[in-house]
Protein backbone atom coordinates (compact mmCIF):
# COMPACT_ATOMS: atom_id res chain seq x y z
CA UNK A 1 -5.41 83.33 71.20
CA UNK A 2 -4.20 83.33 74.62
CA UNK A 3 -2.77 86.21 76.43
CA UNK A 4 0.71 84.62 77.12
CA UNK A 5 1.31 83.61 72.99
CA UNK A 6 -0.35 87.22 72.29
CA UNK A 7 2.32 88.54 74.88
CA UNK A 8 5.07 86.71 73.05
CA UNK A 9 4.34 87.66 69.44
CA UNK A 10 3.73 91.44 70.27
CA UNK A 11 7.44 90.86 72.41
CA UNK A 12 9.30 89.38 68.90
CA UNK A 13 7.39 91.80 66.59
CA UNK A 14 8.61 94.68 69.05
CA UNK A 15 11.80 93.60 69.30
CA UNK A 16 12.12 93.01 65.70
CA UNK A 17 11.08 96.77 65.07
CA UNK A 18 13.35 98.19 67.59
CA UNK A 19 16.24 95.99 66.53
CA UNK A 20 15.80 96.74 62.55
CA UNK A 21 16.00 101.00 63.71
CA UNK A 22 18.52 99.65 66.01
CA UNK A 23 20.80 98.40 63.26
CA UNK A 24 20.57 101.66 60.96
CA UNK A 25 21.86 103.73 63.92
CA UNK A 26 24.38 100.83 64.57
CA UNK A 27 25.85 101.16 61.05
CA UNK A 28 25.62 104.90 61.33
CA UNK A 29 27.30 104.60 64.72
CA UNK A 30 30.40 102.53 62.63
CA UNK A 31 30.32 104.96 60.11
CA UNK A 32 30.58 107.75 62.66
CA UNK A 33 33.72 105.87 64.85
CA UNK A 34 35.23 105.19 61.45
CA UNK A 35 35.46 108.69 60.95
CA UNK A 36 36.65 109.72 64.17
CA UNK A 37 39.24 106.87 63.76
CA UNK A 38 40.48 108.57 60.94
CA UNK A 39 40.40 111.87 62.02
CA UNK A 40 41.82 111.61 65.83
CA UNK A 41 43.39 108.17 65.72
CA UNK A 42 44.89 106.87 68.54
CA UNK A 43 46.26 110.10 69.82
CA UNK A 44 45.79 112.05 73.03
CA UNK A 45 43.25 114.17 71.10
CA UNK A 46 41.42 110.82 70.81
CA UNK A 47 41.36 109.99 74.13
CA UNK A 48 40.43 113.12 75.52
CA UNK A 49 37.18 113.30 73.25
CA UNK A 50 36.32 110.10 74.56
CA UNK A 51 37.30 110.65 78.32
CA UNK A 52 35.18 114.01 77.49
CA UNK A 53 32.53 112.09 75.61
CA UNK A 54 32.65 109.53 78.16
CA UNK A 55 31.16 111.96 81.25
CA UNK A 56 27.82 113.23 79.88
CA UNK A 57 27.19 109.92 77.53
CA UNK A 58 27.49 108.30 81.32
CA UNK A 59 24.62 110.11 82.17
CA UNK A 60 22.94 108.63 79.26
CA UNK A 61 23.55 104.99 79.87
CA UNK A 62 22.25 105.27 83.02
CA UNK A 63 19.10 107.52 82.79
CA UNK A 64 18.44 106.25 79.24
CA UNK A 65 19.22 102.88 79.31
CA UNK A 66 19.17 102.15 82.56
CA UNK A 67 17.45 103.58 85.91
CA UNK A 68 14.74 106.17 84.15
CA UNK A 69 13.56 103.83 82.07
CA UNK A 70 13.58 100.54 84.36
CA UNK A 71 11.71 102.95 86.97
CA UNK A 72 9.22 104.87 84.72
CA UNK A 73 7.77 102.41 82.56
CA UNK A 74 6.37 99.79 85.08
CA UNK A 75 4.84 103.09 86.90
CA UNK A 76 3.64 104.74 83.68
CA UNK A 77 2.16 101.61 83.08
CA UNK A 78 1.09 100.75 86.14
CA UNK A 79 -0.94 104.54 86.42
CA UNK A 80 -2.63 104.85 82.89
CA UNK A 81 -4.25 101.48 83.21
CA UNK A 82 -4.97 101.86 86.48
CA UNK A 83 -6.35 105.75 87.21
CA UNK A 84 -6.31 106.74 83.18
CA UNK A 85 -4.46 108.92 80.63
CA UNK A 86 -4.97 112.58 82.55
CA UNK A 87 -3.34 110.68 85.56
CA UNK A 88 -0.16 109.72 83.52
CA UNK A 89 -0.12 112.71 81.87
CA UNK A 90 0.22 114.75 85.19
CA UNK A 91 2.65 112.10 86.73
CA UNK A 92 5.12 112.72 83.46
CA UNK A 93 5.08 116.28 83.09
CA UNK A 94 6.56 116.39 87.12
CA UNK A 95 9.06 114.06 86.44
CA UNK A 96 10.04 115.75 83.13
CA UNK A 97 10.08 119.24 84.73
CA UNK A 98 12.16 117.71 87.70
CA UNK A 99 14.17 115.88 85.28
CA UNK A 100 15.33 118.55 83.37
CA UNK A 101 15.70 120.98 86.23
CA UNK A 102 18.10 118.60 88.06
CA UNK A 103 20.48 117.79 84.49
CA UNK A 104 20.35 121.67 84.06
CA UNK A 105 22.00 122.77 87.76
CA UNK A 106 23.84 119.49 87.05
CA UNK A 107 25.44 120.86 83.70
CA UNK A 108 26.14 124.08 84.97
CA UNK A 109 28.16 122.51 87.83
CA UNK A 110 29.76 120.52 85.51
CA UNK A 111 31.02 123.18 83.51
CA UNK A 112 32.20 125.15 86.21
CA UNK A 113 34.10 122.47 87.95
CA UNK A 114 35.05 120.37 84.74
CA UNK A 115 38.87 120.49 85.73
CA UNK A 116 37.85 118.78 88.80
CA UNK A 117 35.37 116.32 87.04
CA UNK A 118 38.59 115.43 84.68
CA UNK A 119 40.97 114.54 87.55
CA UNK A 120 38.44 112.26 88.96
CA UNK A 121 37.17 110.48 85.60
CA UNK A 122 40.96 110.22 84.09
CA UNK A 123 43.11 110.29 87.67
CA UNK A 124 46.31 109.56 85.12
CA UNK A 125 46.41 112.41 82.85
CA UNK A 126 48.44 115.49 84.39
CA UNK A 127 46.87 118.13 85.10
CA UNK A 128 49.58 120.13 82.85
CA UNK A 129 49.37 118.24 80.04
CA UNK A 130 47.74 118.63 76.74
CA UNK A 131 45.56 115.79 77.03
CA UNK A 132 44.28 117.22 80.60
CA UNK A 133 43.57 120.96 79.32
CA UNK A 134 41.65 119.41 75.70
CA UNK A 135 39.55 116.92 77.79
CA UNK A 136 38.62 119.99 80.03
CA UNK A 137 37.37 122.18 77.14
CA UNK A 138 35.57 119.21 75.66
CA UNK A 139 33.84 118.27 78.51
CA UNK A 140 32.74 121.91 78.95
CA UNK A 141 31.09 121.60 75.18
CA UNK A 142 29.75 118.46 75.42
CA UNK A 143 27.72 118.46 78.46
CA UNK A 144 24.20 120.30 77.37
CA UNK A 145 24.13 117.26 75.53
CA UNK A 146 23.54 115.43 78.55
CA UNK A 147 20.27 117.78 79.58
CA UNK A 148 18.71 116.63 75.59
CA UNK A 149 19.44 112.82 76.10
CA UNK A 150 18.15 112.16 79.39
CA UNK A 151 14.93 114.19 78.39
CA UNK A 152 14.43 112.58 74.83
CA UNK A 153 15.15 108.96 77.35
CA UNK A 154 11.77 110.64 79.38
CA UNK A 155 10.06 110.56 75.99
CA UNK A 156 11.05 107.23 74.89
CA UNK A 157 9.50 105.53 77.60
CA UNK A 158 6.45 107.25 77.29
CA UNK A 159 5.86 105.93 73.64
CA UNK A 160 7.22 102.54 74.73
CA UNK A 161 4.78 101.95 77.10
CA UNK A 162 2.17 103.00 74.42
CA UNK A 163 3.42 100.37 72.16
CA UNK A 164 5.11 102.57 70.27
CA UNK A 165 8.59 101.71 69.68
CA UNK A 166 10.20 103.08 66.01
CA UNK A 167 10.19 106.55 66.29
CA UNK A 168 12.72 105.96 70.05
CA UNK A 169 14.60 103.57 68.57
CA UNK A 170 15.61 105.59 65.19
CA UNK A 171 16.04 108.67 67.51
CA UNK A 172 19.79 107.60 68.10
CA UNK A 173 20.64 107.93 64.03
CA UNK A 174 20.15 111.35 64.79
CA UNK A 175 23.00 111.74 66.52
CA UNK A 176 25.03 109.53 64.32
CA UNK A 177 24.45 112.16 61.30
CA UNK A 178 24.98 115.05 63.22
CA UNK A 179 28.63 114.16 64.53
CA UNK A 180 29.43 112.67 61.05
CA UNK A 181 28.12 116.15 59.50
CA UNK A 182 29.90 118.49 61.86
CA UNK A 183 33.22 116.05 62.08
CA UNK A 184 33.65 116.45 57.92
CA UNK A 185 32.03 119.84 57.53
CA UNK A 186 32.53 121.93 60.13
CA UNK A 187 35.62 120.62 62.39
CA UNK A 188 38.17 120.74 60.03
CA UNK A 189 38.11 124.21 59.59
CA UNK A 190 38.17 125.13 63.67
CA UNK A 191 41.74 125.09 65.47
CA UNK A 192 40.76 122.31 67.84
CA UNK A 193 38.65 120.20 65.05
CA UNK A 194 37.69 118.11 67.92
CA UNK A 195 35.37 120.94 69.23
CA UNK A 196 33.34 120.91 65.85
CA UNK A 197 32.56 116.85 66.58
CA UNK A 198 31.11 118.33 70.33
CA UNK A 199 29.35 120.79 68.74
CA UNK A 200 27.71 117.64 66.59
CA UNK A 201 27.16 115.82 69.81
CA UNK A 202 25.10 118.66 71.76
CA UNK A 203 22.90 118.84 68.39
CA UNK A 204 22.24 114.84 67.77
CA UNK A 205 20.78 115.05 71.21
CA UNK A 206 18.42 117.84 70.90
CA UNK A 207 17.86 115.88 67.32
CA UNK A 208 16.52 113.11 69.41
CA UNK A 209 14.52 115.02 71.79
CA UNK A 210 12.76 116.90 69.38
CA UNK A 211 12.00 114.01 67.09
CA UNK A 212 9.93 112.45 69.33
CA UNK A 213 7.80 114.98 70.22
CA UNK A 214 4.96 114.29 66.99
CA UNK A 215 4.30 110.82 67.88
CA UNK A 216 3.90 111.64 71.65
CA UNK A 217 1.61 114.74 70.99
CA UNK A 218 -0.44 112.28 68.65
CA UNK A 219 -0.92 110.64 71.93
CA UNK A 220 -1.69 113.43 73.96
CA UNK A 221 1.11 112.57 76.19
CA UNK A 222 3.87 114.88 75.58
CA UNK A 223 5.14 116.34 78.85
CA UNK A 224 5.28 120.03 79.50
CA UNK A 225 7.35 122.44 81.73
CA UNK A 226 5.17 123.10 85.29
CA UNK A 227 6.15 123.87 88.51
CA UNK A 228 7.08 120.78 89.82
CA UNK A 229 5.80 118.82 92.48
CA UNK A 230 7.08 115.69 94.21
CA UNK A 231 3.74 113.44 94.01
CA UNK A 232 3.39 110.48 95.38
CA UNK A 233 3.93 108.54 92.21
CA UNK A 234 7.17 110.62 91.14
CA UNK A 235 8.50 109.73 94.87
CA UNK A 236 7.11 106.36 93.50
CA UNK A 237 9.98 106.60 90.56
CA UNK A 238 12.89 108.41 92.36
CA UNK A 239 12.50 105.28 95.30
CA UNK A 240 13.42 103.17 92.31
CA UNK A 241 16.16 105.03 90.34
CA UNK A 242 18.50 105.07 92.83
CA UNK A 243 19.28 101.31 93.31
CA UNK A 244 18.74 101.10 89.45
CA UNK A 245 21.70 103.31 88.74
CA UNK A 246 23.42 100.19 89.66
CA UNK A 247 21.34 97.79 89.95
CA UNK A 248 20.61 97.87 85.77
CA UNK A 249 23.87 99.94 84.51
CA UNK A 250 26.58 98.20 86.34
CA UNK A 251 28.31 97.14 83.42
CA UNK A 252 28.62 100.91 81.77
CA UNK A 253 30.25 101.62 85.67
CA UNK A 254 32.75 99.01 85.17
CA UNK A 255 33.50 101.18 81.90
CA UNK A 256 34.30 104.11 83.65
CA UNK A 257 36.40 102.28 86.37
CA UNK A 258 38.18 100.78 82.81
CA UNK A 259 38.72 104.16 81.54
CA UNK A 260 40.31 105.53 85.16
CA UNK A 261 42.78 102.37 84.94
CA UNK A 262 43.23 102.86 81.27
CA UNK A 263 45.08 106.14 81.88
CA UNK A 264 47.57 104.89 83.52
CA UNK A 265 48.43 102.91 81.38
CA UNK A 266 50.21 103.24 77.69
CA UNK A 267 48.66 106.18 75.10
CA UNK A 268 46.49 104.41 73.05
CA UNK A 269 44.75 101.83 76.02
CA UNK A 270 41.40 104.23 76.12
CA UNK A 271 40.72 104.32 72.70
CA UNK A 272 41.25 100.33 72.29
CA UNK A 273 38.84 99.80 75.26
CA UNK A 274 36.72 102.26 73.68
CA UNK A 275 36.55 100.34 69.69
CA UNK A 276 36.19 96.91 71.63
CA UNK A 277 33.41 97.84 73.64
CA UNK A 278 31.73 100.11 70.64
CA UNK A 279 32.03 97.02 68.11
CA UNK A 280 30.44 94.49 71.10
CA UNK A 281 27.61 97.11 71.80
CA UNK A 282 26.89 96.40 67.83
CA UNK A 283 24.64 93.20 68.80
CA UNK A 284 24.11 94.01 72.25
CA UNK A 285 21.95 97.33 70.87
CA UNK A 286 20.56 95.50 67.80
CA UNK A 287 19.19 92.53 70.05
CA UNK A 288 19.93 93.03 73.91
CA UNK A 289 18.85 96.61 74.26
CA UNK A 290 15.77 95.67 71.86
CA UNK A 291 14.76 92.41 73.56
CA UNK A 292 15.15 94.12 77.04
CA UNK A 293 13.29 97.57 76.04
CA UNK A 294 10.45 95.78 74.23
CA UNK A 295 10.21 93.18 77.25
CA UNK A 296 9.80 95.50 80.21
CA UNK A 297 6.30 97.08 78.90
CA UNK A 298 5.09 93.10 78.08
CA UNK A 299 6.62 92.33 81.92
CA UNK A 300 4.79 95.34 83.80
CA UNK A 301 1.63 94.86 81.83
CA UNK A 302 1.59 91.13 83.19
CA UNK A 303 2.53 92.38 86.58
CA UNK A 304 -0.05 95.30 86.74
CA UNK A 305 -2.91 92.44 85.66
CA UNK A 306 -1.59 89.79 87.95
CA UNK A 307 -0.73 87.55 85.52
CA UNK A 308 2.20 85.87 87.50
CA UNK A 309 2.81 83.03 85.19
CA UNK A 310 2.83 84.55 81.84
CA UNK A 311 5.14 87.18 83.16
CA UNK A 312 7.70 83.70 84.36
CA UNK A 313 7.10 82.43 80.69
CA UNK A 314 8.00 85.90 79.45
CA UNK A 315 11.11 86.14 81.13
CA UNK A 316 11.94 82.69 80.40
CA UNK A 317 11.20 83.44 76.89
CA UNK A 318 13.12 86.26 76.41
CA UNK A 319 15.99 84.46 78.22
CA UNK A 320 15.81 81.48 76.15
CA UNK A 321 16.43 84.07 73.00
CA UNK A 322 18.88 86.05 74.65
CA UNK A 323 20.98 82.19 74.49
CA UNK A 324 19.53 82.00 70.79
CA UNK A 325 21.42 85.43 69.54
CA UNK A 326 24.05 86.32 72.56
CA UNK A 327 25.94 83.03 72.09
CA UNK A 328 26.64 83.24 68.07
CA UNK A 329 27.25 86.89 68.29
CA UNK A 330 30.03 86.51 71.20
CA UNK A 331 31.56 83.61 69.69
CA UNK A 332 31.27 85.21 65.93
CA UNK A 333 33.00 88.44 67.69
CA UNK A 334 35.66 86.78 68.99
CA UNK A 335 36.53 84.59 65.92
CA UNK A 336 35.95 87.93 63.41
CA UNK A 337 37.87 90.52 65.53
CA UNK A 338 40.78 91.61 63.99
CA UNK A 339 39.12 91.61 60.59
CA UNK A 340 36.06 93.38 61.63
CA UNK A 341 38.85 96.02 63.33
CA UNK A 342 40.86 96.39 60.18
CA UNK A 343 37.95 96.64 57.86
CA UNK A 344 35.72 99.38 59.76
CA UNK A 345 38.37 101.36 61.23
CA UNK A 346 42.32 100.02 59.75
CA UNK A 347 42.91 103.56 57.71
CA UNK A 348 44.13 106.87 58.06
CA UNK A 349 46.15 107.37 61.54
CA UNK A 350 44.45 104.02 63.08
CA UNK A 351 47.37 101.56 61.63
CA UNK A 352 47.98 98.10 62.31
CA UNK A 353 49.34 98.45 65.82
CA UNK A 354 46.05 100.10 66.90
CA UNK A 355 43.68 97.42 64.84
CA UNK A 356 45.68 94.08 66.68
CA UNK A 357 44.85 96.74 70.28
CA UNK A 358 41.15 97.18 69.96
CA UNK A 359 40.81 93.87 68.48
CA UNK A 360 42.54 92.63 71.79
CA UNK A 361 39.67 94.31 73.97
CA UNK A 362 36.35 93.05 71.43
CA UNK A 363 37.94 89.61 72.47
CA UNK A 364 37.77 89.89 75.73
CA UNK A 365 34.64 92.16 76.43
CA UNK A 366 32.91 89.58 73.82
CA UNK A 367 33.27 86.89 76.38
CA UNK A 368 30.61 88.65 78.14
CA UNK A 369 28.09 89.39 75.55
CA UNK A 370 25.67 87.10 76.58
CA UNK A 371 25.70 87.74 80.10
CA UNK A 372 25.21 91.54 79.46
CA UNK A 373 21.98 90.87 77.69
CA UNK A 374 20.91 88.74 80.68
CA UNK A 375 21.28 91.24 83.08
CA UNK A 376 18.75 93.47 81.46
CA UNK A 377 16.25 91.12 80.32
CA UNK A 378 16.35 89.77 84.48
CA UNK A 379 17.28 93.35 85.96
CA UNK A 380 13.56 94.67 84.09
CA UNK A 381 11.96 91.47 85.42
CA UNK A 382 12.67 92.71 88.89
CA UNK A 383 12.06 96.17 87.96
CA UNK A 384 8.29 95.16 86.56
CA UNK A 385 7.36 93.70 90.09
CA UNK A 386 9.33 96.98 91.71
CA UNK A 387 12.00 95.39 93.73
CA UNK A 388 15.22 97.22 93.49
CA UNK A 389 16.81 95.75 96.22
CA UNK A 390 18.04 92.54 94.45
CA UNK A 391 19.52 94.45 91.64
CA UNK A 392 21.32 96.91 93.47
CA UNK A 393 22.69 93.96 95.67
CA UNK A 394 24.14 92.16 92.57
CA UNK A 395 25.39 95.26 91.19
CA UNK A 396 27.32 96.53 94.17
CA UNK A 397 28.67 92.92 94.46
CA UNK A 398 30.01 92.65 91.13
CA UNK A 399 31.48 96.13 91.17
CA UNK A 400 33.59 95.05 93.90
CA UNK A 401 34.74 91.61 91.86
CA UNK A 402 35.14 93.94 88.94
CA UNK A 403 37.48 96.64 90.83
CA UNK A 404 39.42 93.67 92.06
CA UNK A 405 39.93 91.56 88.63
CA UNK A 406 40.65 94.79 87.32
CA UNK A 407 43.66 95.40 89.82
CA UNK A 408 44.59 91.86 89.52
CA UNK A 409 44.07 91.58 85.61
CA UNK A 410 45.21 95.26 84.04
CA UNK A 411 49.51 94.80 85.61
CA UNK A 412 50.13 91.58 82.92
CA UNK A 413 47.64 91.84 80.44
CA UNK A 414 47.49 96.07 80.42
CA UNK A 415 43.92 97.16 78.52
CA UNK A 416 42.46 93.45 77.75
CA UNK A 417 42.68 92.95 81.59
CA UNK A 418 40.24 95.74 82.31
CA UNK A 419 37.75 94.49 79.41
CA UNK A 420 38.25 90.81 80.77
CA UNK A 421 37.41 92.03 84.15
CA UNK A 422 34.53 93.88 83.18
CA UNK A 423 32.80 90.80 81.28
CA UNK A 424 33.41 88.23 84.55
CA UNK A 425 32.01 90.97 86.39
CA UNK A 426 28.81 90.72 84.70
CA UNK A 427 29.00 86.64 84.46
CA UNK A 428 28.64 87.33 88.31
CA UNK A 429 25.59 89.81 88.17
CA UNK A 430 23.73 87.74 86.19
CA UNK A 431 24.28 84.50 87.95
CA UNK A 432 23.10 86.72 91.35
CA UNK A 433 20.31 87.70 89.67
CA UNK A 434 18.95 84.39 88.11
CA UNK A 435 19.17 82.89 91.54
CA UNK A 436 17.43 85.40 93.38
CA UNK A 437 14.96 85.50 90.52
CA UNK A 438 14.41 81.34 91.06
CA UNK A 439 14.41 82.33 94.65
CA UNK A 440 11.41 84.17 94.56
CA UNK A 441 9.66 82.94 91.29
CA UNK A 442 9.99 79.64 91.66
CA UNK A 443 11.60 77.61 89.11
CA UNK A 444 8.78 77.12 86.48
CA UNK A 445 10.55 80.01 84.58
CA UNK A 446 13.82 77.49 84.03
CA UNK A 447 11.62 74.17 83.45
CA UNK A 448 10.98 72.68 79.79
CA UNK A 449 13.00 73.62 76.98
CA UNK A 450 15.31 76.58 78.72
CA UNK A 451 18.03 74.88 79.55
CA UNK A 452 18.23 72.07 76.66
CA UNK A 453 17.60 74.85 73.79
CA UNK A 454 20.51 77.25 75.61
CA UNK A 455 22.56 74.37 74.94
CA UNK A 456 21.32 73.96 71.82
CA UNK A 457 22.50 77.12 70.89
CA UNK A 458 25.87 77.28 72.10
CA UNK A 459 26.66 74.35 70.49
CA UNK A 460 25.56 75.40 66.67
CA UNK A 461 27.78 78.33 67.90
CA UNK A 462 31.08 76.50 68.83
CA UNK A 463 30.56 75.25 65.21
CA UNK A 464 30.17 78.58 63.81
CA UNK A 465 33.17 79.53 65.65
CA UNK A 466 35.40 76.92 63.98
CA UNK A 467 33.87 77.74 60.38
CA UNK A 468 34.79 81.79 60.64
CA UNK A 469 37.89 81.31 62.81
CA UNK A 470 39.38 78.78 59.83
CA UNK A 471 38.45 81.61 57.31
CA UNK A 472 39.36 84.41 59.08
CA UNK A 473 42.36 83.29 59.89
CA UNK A 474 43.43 82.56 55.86
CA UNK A 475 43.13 85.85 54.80
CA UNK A 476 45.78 88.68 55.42
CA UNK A 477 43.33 91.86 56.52
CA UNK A 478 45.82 94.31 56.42
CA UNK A 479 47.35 93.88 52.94
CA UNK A 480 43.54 94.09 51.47
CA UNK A 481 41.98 97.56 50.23
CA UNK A 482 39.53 98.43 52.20
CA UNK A 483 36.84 97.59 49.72
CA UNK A 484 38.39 93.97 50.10
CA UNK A 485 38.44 94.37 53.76
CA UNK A 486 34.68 94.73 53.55
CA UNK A 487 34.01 92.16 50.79
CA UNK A 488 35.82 89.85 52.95
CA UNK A 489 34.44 90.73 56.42
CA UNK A 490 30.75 90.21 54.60
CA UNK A 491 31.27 86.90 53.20
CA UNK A 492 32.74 85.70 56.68
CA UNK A 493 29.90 86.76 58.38
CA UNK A 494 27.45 85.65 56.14
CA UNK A 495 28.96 82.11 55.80
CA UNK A 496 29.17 82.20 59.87
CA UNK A 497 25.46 83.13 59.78
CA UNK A 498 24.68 80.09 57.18
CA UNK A 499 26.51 77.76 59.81
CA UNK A 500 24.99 78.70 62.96
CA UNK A 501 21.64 78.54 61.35
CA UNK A 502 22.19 75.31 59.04
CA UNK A 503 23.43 73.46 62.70
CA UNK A 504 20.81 75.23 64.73
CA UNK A 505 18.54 73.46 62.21
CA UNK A 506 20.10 70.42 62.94
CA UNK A 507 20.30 70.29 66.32
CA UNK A 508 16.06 71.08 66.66
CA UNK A 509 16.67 74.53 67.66
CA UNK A 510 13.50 75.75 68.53
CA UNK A 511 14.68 79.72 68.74
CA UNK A 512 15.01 79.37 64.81
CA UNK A 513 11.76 77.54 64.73
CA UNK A 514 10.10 80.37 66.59
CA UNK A 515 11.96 83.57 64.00
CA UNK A 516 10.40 81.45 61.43
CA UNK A 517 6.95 81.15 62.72
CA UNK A 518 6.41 84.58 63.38
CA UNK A 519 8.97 86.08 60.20
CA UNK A 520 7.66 83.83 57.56
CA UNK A 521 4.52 82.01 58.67
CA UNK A 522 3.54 85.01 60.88
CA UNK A 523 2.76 83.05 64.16
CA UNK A 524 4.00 81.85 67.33
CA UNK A 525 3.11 78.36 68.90
């Protein structure tokens, strides 16, 4: 078999894995908001757990999702196969003791100052106010759990660029669990119950640190505490992470710009922003996050061999997928998203009012779904052959169109503004990126089937659309139990899914041709 069909089949049996773990911590993540919906609402305590939640889980997107691993895998890679395993293993145990010495000063600082951290995150809450003083003791709480996160993110790309890809991507159900656990359990019985759900979100991310510490001693790799040095290759990695802070993480930026605006405006506009954006991370996690993660090991690996045109095919590849899911789950969003609102969160203090709010936001950050997942597949590609420069260029350029939609946007449409800002922000990035990309690859990686089978797939998806907006809108959500609420929401989808597929089919899609090679005939051609 050749390397580039090898490449791809490892890349959808990957992805498969980390999307299927994906999807349990998804569901556990809905299970988790559902509570907190109950339990908080759309109050002030709500928003200032998730202004709170907001400032260490930042540090997350970025070092997690974002610049650690886009730096540290492609050098990882680049050193074991290169200079061998007690090479890597020195390299990692540096950057893990430097890692976790920098998030620990940084924690303490944030502690210290978190009044002042609070003005600048949430510039509209007064500084006298309930809201203010409850974000400030939350924030104090919650940020250890940014020290566990970041260092567990450390480990993940280690066993990624093993090939190893469950254990990371199941890590994140451990958090889940423990904020459900210590939300029913524990805050209830504590005079600020919303300092029982921190105390669940420090815990899920030792959870996840420690979890992954088996597999990567099974390897020998597991990074210890040293004196650390800045060597070469570590210099190698922190050269890198800066532009990738927003070079790959530009959209979770926008986010915090949102949630600055959003305090201005009426109680409530955080936590909608917040539901929209947690129900359109559902499929970006399952498939973007998975694609992306499992690509970028594939990508260097091609890169560190000099294998310049299977790394175009795998881009293109991975592209041409991205069109395959992105487009059906955007348009499926957007059709579903006052039902999906009503049925996963419509109960308890989150009434009707707040359901038709968030549901306004999924719209409108669901416009950029697919875009979102092209930025990471592209922003690894340029992170595999080590050029920053281009991402950090597109990033700081869309931040500025995103800062100025947002002022333009948020005055007469108030929260779905912000989230309709944010997603043609990204359209931007990624449009920056694919041209640069073409610019310097050439543009074999857009030739053949790329462009036909992209629209291919949005057009089985416009059809989709139809078929689940028709149902959708026949049914009235809010007079259902929630059992019905469910029942209902799973036929929809299911029948939406039977659509896309069934016109997919007809239209010679060959992204269902290739799930069906490798799923049920266990190949790729």
């Amino acid at each position: 078999m050749q390397k580039g069909v090898s490449d791809r089949k490892q890349l959808i049996r990957d992805t498969g894995v980390i999307g299927a773990s994906t999807v349990v911590s998804r569901v556990l993540g809905l299970l988790r908001d559902a509570v907190l919906a109950a339990m908080l609402g759309a109050t002030f305590r709500a928003d200032a757990f998730f202004v709170a939640f907001r400032i260490p889980n930042l540090a997350r997107q970025l070092l997690g999702e974002g610049a650690l691993a886009a730096s540290f895998v492609p050098v990882y890679t680049d050193i074991f196969r290169k200079k061998g395993e007690e090479a890597a293993k020195e390299f990692s145990d540096h950057l893990f003791s430097l890692l976790i010495l920098f998030l620990t000063v940084l924690s303490l600082g944030g502690i210290i100052f978190a009044p002042q951290v609070v003005r600048v995150i949430a510039l509209g809450f007064d500084p006298g106010s309930e809201v203010f003083a409850a974000t400030v003791v939350l924030t104090r709480w919650m940020l250890p759990y940014m020290i566990f996160v970041c260092a567990a993110a450390l480990g993940m790309g280690i066993l990624n660029s093993r090939g190893h890809f469950l254990i990371p991507a199941i890590a994140p159900a451990l958090l889940n669990l423990s904020i459900i656990f210590f939300a029913l359990l524990v805050a209830p019985s504590l005079p600020m119950p919303a300092v029982g759900i921190a105390w669940g979100v420090v815990v899920g991310g030792l959870l996840q640190l420690l979890v992954q510490y088996p597999p990567m001693r099974r390897f020998g790799a597991a990074p210890r505490l040293r004196i650390p040095r800045l060597i070469p290759d570590v210099k190698r990695v922190g050269l890198m992470m800066g532009p990738a802070i927003l070079g790959v993480t530009i959209y979770q930026l926008n986010i915090l710009v949102d949630t600055i605006l959003a305090s201005f405006l009426p109680t409530g506009s955080i936590t909608y922003l917040w539901y929209g954006n947690r129900m359109m991370q559902f499929p970006l996690g399952v498939f973007g996050i998975a694609l992306a993660t499992a690509a970028l090991p594939t990508m260097s690996r091609q890169v560190s061999e000099g294998r310049d045109e299977d790394f175009r095919k795998t881009v293109s590849f991975s592209l041409g997928m991205t069109a395959f899911i992105g487009f059906p789950a955007a348009l499926g969003l957007i059709a579903m998203r006052e039902p999906v609102m009503a049925a996963l969160f419509g109960r308890g203090a989150f009434g009707a009012v707040d359901v038709a709010g968030s549901g306004e936001a999924l719209l409108f950050y669901s416009i950029g779904l697919p875009f979102f997942i092209g930025i990471k597949i592209l922003g690894r590609a340029f992170f595999a052959r080590e050029n920053t420069r281009i991402p950090f260029t597109a990033a700081g350029l869309a931040f500025l169109v995103n800062a100025l939609l947002d002022v333009i946007l948020m005055g007469p449409m108030g929260h779905s503004g912000l989230a309709l800002a944010t997603s043609l922000a990204s359209v931007f990035n990624f449009l920056f990126l694919a041209v640069s990309f073409t610019r310097r690859e050439g543009s074999g990686w857009i030739e053949g089937d790329f462009l036909p089978e992209s629209f291919r797939s949005l057009g089985a998806a416009v059809v989709m659309f139809v078929a689940a907006w028709a149902a959708a809108g026949s049914i009235d959500w809010m007079e259902l139990s929630t059992l019905g609420r469910l029942g209902g929401l799973c036929g929809c989808v299911a029948a939406g899914i039977g659509v896309y597929f069934l016109t997919a089919l007809v239209l010679g899609s060959k992204g269902l041709k290739t799930l069906k090679n490798k799923y049920i005939h266990g190949r790729i051609r």
